[in-house]
Each structure stands twice: as C-alpha cells, then as structure tokens.
C-alpha atoms as a PDB file:
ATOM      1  CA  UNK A   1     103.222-100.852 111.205  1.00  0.00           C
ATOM      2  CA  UNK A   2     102.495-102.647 107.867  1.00  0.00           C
ATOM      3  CA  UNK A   3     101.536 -99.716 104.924  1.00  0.00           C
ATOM      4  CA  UNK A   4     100.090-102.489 103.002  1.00  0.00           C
ATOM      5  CA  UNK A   5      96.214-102.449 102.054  1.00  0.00           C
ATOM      6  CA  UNK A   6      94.331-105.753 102.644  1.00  0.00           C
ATOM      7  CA  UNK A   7      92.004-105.861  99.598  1.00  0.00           C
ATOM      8  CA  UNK A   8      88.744-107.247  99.376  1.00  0.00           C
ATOM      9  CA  UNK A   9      86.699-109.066  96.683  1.00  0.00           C
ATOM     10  CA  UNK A  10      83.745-106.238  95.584  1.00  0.00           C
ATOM     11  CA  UNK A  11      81.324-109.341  95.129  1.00  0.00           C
ATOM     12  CA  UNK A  12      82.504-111.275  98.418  1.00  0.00           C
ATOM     13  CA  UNK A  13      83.422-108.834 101.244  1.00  0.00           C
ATOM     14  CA  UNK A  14      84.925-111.187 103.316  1.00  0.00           C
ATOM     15  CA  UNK A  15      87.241-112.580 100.982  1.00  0.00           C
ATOM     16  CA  UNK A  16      90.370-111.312 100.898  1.00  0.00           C
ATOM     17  CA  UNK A  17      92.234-111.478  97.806  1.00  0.00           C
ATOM     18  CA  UNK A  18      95.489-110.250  95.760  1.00  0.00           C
ATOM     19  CA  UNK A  19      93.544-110.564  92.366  1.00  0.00           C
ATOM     20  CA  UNK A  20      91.799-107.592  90.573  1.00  0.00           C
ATOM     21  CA  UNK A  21      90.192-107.308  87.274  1.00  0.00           C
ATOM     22  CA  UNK A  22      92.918-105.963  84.519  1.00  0.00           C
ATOM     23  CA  UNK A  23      89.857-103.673  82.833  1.00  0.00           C
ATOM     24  CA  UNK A  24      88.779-102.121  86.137  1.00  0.00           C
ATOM     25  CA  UNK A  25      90.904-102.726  88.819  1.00  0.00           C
ATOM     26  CA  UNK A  26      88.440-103.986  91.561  1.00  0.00           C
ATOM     27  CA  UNK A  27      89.508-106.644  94.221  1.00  0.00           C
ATOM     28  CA  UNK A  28      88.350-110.291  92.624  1.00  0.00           C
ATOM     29  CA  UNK A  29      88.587-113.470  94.356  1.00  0.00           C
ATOM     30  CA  UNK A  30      88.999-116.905  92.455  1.00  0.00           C
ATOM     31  CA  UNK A  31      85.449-117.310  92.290  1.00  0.00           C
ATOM     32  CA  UNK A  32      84.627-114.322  90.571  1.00  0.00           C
ATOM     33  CA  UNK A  33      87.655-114.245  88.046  1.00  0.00           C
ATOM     34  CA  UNK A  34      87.629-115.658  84.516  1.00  0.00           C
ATOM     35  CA  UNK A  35      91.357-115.762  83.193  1.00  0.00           C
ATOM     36  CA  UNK A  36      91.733-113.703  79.789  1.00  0.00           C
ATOM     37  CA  UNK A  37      94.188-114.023  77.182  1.00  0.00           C
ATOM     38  CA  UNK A  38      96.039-111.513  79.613  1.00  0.00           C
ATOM     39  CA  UNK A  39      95.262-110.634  82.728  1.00  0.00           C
ATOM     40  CA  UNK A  40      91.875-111.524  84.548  1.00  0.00           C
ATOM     41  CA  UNK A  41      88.375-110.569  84.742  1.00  0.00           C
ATOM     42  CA  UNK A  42      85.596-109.581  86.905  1.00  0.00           C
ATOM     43  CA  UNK A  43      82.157-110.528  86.063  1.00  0.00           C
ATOM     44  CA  UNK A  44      81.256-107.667  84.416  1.00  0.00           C
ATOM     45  CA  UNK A  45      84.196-107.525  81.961  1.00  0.00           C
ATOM     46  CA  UNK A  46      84.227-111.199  81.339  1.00  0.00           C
ATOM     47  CA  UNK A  47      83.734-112.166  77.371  1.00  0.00           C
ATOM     48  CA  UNK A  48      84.137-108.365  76.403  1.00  0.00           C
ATOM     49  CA  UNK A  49      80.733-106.866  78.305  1.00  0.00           C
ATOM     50  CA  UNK A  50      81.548-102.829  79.445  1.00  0.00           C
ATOM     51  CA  UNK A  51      80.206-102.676  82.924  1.00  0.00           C
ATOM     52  CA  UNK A  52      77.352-100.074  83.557  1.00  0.00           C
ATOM     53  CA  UNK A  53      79.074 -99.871  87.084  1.00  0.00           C
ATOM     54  CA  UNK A  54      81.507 -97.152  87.018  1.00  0.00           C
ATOM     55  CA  UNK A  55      84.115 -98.330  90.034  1.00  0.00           C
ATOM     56  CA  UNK A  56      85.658 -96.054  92.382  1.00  0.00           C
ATOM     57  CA  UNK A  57      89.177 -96.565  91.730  1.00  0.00           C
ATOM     58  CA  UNK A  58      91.398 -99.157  93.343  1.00  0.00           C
ATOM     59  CA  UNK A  59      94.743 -98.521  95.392  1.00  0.00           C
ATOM     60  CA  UNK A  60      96.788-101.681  94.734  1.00  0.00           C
ATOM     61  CA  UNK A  61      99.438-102.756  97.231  1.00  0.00           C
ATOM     62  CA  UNK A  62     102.941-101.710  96.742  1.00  0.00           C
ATOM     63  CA  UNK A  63     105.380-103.831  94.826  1.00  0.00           C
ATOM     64  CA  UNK A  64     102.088-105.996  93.756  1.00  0.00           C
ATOM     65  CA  UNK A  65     101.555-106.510  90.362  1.00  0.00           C
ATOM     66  CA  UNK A  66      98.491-109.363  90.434  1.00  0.00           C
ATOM     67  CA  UNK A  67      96.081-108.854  87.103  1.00  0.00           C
ATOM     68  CA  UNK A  68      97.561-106.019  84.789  1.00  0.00           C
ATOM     69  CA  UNK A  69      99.379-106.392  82.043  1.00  0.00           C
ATOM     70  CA  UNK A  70     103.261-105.526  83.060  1.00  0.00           C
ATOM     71  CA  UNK A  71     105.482-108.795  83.629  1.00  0.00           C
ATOM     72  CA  UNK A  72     108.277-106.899  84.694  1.00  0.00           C
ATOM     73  CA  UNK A  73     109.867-109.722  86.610  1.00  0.00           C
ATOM     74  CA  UNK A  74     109.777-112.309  83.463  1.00  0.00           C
ATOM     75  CA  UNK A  75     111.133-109.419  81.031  1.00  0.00           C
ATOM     76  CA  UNK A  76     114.205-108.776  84.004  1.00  0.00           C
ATOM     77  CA  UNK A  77     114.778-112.661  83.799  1.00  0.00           C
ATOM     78  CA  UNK A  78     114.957-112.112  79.831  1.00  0.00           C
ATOM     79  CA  UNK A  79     117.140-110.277  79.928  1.00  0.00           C
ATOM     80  CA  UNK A  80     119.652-111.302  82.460  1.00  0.00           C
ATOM     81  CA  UNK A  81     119.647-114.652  80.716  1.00  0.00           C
ATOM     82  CA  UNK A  82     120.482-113.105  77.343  1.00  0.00           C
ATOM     83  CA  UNK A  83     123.097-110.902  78.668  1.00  0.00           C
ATOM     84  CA  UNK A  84     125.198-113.473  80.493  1.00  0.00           C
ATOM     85  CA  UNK A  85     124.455-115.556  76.861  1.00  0.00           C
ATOM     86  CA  UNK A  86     126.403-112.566  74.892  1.00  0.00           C
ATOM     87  CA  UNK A  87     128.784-112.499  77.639  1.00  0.00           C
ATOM     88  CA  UNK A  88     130.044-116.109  77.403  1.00  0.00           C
ATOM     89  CA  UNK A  89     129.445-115.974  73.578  1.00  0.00           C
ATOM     90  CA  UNK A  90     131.808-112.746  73.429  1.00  0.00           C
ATOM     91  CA  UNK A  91     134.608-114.411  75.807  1.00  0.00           C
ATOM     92  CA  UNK A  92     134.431-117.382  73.776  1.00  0.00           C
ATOM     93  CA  UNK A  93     134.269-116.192  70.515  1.00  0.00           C
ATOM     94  CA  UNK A  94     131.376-118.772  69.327  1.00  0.00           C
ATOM     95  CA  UNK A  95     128.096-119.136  69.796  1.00  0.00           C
ATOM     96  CA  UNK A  96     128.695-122.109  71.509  1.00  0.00           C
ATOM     97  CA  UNK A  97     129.801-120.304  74.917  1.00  0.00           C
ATOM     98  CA  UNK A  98     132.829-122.195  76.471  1.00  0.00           C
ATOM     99  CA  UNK A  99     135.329-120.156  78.576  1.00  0.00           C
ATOM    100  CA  UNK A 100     136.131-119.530  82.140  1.00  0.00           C
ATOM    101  CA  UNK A 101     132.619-117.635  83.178  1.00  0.00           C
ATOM    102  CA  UNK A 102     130.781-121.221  81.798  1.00  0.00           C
ATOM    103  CA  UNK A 103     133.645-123.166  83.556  1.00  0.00           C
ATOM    104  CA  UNK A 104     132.822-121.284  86.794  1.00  0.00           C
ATOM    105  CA  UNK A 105     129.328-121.179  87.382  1.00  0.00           C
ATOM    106  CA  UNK A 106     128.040-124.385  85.188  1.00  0.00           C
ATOM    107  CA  UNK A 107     126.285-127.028  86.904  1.00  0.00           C
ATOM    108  CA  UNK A 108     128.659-130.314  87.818  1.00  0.00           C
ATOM    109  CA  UNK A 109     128.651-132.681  90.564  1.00  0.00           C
ATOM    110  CA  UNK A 110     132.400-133.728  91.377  1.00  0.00           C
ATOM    111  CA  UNK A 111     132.860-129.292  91.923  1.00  0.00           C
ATOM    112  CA  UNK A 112     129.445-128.741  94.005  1.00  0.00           C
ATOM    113  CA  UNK A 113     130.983-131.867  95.960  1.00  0.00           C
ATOM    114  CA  UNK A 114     133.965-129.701  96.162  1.00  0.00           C
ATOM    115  CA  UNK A 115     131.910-126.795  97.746  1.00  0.00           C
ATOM    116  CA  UNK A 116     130.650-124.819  94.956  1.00  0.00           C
ATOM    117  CA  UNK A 117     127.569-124.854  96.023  1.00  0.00           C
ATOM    118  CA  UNK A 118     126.689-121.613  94.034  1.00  0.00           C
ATOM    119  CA  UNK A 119     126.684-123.845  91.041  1.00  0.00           C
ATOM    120  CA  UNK A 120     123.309-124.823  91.750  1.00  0.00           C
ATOM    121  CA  UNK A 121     121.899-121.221  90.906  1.00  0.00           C
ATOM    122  CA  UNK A 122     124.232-119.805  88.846  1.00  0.00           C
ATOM    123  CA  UNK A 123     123.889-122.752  86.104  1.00  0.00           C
ATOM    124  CA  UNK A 124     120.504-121.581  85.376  1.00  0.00           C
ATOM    125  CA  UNK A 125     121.678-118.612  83.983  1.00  0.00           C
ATOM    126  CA  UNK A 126     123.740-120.421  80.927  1.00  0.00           C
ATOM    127  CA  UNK A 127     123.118-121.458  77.615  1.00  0.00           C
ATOM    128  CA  UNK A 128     124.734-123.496  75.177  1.00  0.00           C
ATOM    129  CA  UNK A 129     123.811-122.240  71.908  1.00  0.00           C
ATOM    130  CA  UNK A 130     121.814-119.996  70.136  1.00  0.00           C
ATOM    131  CA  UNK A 131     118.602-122.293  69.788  1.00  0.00           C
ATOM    132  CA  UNK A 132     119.040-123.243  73.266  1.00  0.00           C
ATOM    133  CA  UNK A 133     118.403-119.539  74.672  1.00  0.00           C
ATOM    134  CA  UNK A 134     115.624-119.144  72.311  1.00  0.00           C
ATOM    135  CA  UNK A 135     113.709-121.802  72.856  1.00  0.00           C
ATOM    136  CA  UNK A 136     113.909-121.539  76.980  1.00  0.00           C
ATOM    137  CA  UNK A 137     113.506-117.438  76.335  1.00  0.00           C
ATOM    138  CA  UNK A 138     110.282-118.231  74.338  1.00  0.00           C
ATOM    139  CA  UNK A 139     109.107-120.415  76.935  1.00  0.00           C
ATOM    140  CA  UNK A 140     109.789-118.052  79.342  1.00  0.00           C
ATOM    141  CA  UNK A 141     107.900-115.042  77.674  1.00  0.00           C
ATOM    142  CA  UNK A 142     104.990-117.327  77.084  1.00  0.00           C
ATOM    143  CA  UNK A 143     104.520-119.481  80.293  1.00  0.00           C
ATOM    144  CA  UNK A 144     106.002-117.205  82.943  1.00  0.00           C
ATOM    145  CA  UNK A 145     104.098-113.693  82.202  1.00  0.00           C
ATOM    146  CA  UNK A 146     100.488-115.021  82.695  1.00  0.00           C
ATOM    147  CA  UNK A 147     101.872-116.358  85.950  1.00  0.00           C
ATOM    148  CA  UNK A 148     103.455-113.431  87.078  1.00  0.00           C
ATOM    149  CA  UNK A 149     100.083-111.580  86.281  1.00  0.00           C
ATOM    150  CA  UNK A 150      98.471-114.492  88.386  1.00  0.00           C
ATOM    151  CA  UNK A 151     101.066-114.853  91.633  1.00  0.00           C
ATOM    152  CA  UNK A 152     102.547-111.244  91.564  1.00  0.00           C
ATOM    153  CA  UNK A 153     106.114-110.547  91.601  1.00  0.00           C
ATOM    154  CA  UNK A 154     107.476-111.760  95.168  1.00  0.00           C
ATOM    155  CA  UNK A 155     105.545-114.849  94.961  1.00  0.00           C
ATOM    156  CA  UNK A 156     106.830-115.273  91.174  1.00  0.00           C
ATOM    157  CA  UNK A 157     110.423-114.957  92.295  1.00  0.00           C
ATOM    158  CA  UNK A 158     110.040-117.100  94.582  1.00  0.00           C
ATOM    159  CA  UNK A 159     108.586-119.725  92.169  1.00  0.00           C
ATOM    160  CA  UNK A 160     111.565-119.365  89.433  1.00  0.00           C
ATOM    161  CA  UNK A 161     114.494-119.476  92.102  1.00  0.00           C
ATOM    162  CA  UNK A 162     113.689-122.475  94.189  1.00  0.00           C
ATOM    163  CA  UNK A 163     112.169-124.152  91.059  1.00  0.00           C
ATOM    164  CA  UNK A 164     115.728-123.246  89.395  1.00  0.00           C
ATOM    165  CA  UNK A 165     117.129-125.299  92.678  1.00  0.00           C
ATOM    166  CA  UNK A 166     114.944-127.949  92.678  1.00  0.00           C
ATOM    167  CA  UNK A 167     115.717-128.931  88.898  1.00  0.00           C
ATOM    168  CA  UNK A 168     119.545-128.606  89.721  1.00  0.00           C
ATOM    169  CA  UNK A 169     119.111-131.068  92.087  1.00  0.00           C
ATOM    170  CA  UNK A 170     116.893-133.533  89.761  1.00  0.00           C
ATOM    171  CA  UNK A 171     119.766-133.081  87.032  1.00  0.00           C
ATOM    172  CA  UNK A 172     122.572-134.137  89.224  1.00  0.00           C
ATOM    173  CA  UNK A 173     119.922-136.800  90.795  1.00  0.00           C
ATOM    174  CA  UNK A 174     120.051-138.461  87.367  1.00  0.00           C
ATOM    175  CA  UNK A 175     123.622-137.590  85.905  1.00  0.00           C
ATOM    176  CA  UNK A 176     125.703-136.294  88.782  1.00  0.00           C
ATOM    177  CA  UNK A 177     129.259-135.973  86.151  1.00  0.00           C
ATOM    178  CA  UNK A 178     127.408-134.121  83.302  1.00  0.00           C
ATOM    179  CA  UNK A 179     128.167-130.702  82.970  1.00  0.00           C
ATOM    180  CA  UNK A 180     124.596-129.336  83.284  1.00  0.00           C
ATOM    181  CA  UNK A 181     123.387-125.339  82.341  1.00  0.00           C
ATOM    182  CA  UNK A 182     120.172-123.717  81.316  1.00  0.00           C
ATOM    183  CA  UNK A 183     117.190-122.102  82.665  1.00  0.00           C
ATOM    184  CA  UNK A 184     114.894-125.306  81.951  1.00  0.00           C
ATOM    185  CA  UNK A 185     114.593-126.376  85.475  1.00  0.00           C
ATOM    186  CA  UNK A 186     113.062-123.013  86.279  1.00  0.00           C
ATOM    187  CA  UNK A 187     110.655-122.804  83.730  1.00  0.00           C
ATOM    188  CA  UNK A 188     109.594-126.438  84.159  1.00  0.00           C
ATOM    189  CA  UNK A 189     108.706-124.981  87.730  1.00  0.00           C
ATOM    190  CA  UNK A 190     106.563-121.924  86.158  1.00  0.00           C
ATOM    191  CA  UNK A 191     104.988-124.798  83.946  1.00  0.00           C
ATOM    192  CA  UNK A 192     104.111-126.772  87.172  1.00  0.00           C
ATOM    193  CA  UNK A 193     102.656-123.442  88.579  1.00  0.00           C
ATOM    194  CA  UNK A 194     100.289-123.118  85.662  1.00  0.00           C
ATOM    195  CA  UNK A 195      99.085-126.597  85.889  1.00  0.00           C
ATOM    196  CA  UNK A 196      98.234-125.967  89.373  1.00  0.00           C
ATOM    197  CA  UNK A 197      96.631-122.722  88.349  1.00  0.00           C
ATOM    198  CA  UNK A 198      94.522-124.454  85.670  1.00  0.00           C
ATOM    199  CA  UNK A 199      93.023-127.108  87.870  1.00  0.00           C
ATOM    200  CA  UNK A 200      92.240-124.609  90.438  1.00  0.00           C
ATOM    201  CA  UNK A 201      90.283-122.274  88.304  1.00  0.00           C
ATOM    202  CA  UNK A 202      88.729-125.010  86.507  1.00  0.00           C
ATOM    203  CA  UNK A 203      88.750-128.069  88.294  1.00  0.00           C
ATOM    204  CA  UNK A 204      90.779-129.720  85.349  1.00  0.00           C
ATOM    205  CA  UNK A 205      94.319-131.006  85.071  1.00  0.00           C
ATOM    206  CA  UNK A 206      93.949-131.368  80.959  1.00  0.00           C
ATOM    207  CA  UNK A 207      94.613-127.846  79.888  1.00  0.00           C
ATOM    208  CA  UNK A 208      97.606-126.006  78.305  1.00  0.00           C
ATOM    209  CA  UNK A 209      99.966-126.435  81.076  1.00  0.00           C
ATOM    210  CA  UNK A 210      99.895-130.534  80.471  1.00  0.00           C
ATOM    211  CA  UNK A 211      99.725-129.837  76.745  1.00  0.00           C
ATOM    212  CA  UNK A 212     103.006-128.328  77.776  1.00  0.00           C
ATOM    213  CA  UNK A 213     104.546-130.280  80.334  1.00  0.00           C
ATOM    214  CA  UNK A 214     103.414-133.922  78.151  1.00  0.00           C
ATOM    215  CA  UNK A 215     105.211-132.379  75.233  1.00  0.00           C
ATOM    216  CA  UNK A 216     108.370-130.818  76.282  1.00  0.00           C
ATOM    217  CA  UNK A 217     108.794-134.118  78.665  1.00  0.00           C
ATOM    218  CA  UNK A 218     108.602-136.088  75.624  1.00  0.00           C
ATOM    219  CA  UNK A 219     110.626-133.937  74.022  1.00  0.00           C
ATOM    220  CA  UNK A 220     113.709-134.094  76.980  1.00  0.00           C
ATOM    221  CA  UNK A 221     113.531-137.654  76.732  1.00  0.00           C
ATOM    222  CA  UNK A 222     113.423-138.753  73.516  1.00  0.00           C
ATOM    223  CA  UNK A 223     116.664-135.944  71.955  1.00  0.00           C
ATOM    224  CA  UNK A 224     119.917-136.734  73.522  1.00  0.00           C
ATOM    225  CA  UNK A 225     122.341-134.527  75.594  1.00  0.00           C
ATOM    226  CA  UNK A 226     119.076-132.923  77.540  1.00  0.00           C
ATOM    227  CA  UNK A 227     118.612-133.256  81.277  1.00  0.00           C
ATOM    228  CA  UNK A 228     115.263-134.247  81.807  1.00  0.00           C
ATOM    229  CA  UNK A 229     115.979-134.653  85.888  1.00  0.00           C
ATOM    230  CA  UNK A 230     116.934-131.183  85.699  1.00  0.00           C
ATOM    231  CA  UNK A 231     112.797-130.794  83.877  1.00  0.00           C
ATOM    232  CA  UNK A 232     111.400-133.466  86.669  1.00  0.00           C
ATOM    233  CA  UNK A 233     112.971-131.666  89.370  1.00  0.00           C
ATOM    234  CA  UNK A 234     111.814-128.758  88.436  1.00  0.00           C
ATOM    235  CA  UNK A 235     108.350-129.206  87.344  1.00  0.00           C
ATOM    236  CA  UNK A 236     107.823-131.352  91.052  1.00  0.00           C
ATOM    237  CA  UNK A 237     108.877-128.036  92.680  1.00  0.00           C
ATOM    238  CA  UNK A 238     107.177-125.491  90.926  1.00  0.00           C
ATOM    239  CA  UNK A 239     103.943-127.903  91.919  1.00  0.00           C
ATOM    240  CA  UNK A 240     104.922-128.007  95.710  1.00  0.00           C
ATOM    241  CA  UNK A 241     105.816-124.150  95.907  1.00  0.00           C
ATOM    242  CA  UNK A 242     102.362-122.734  94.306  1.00  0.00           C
ATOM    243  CA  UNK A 243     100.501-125.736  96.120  1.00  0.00           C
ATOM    244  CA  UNK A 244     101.980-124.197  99.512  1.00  0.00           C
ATOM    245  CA  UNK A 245     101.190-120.368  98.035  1.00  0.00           C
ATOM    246  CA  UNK A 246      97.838-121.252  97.990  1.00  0.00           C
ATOM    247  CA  UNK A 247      95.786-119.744 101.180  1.00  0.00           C
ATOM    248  CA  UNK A 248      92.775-122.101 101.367  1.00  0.00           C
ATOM    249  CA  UNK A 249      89.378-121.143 101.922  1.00  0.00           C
ATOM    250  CA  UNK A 250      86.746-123.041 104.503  1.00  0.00           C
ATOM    251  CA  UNK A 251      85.201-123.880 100.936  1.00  0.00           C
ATOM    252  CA  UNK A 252      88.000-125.502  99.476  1.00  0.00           C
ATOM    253  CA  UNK A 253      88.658-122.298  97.270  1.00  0.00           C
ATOM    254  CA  UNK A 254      92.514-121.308  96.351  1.00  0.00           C
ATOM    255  CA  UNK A 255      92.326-117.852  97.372  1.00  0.00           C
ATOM    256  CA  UNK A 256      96.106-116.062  96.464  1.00  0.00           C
ATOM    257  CA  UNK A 257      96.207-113.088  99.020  1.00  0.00           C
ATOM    258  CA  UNK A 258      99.748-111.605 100.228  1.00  0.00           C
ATOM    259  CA  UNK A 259     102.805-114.084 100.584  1.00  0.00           C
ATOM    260  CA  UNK A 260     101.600-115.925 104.213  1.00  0.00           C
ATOM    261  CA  UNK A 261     103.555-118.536 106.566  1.00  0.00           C
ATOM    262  CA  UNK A 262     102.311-121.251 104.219  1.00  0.00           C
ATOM    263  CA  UNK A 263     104.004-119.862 101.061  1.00  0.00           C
ATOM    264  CA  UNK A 264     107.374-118.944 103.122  1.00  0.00           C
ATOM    265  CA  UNK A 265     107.180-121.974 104.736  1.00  0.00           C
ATOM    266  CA  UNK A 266     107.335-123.693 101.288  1.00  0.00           C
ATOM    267  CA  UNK A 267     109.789-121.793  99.590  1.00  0.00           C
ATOM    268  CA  UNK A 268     111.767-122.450 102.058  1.00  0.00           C
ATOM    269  CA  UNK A 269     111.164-126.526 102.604  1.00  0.00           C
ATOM    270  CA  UNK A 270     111.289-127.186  98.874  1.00  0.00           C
ATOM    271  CA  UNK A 271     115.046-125.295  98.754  1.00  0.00           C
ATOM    272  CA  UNK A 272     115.744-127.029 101.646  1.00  0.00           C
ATOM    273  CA  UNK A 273     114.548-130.340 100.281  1.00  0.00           C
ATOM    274  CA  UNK A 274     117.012-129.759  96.773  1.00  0.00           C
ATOM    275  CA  UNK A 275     119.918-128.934  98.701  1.00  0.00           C
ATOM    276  CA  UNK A 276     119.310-132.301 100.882  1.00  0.00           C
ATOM    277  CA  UNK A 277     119.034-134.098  97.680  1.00  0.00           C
ATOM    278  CA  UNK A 278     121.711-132.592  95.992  1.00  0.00           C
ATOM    279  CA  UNK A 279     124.180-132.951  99.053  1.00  0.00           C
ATOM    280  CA  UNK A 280     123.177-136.576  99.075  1.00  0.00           C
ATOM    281  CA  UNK A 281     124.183-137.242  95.651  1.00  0.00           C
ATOM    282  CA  UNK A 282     127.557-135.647  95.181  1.00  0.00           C
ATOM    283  CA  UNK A 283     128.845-136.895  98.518  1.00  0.00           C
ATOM    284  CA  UNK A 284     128.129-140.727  97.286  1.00  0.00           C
ATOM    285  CA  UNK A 285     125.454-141.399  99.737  1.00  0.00           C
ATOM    286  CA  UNK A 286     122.689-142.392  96.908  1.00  0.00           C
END
C-alpha cells in the first residue's frame, strides 16, 4: 500500500495538488498560487502580507520537494557537470578537455551508428572550455531551481534527462559528423518547461522564459561552432514532457499533483521519439 499523502488545496478541497506555499506550507493549487522570486505563495503570503491564520502544520510527501527553497536536484547536476569538467581538464592537461574520457562518451554520429548509443546521454555531461561550463552552469542555477521548486524532483529529473536526449537527437538531426558535448540540450528543455509554466500561471507566452529562449536562440545561431539542433531539440522536448506532466482540470486548470500515467507516458514517448530520430539519422535513412 502506497505511504504517500494525497494533499489538498486549503482554499479548494477537492483539488488535489503537489504545490504548497514556501512561507506556510499549506496545500495550494494553481489557482491560488502567485510565483515569488523563490518558491510560491498562498493568498495570504502573497506580496509580503503575514497571515492572521496560524496553519496546522503540513506533512509533505516523501522525496517531494514542490515550493521550498532546496533545489537539491539542480545543485547534484552542478556538480556532476563540474566534476567530470576537472576530470577531462586534469587528464588533458588544458582547459580545453581532450583525452580518452571526451573521446568516449562525446556526442558523434558515425560511433552512435556504430552502437554507442550511450553517447546520447553521456555527451551532456562535457564541456569544452572554461566559459562553456560557466555559462550552461549559470543557466542551470538560474532556470532549473525555480523549476525544480515548481515540478519537484522526480518530475524534474525526468525533464533534464529526456530533454538531454531529445537535444542529442536535434544536434545529430542537423550535423550528424560534428563531435557534439554540453549540457545545452538539457537546459534548453528546463527553458521550455518554464515557458510552459509561465503561460499556465498567467495565460502569457511573453515572459522570461521567451526573453530566454529568443535570446540564447539568437545567440546559437548567429556564433559559430554551436549546435543549435542540439537547443531546438531540446527546447521542443522540454515543451512536450511538462505539457504531458500537466494533470488537467474539468476547468482547463494545469493542476501538477504526483507523477500520473500522463507524465510517464510522456517521458517515455518523447525518449522514445529521440531515439527514433536519432536511429534514423545515423543509419542514412534521412
């Protein structure tokens, strides 16, 4: 039997939700929110105001960590990403990694043709200088911790692996014999999940996520030597994954409760869907 507490919004009892309010912890579904510069709010706490309610406290569900302000996932990420970074800059001497730990697990199309299938994760993990890391580490710290807050950490996982996958398989879509590393696919993915986000809370698709997305697409396609299939690919399947994460209401509502079918289901059609694109392309069937 499942130990895991179905929560309900305190406003709206029949609403069940995975959000609660970072200053109080009470159950808050998407109409009652109001995002804050981290975490989210309940009426009450919105703009700053101290509730005269004093709430009984609030037992969230294990492993769940939807409103507060720990990002544990993102900071994990961080630092896995940095650490294989000083690996491949310490085997190579430079820090302009080369070597036989970039040679193994970069991203290239004639050695996933080959079977190496494992290039298609892996390459996300690699950098190929010291600006590169920073800027996707930024990016990462800045984009992907209000959307951990937002989707919790299974969901988020899910979001930055098969994103990851999805802009491997845009990269080699548009340059299938370019060596090809970096964690931009995956964070183009977070980006798509806040623009998704944005529009659902409120109603608009001009916010900071297409500030984002209009500027760091320019950006990939105007400097040379960047992949901006591997962005595309990416940013389409960060869009598809939170669109299927999203439990509906009968009012039209995005309501985020626990992972259901319809988020699974995604996950697991977008992956699919890269690994049928990416198959396609290296075996010269495109």
């Amino acid at each position: 039997m499942s130990t895991t507490e179905t929560k309900y919004c305190y406003r709206h009892p029949d609403r069940p939700t995975g959000l609660s309010c970072s200053e109080c912890g009470r159950p808050i579904c998407t109409e009652c929110m109001t995002p804050a510069a981290v975490g989210l709010r309940c009426p009450e706490h919105a703009g700053g105001r101290q509730s005269r309610i004093q709430p009984r406290p609030v037992r969230r569900a294990p492993g769940v960590a939807l409103a507060t302000n720990q990002a544990p996932v993102t900071r994990i990420l961080i630092a896995i990403n940095v650490g294989m970074y000083l690996l491949t800059a310490i085997q190579s001497h430079s820090t302009t990694p080369t070597g036989s730990i970039v040679d193994k697990f970069l991203l290239y199309g004639p050695y996933v043709h080959d079977g190496q299938w494992w290039r298609l994760i892996t390459s996300m993990f690699l950098h190929a200088s010291i600006l590169h890391i920073a800027f996707n580490m930024f990016a990462l710290y800045a984009i992907g911790t209000p959307v951990e807050q937002y989707l919790g950490r299974a969901r988020y996982i899910g979001l930055y692996f098969v994103s990851g996958l999805a802009g491997s398989a845009g990269a080699l879509l548009q340059t299938p014999t370019t060596p090809v590393l970096g964690a931009s696919g995956a964070i183009f993915g977070i980006l798509g999940a806040m623009l998704i986000i944005e529009w659902q809370v409120t109603g608009r698709l001009a916010g900071n996520a297409m500030t984002w997305i209009v500027i760091n697409l320019g950006i990939s396609i105007a400097v040379p030597n960047i992949s901006w299939g591997g962005h595309v690919g990416g940013l389409i399947g960060g869009i598809l994954v939170t669109l299927a994460y999203a439990g509906w209401s009968s009012r039209g509502r995005a309501a985020y409760g626990q992972l259901g079918l319809g988020g699974i289901a995604g996950l697991v059609g977008v992956a699919a869907a890269s690994i049928a694109i990416a198959y396609w392309k290296v075996r010269g069937l495109a």
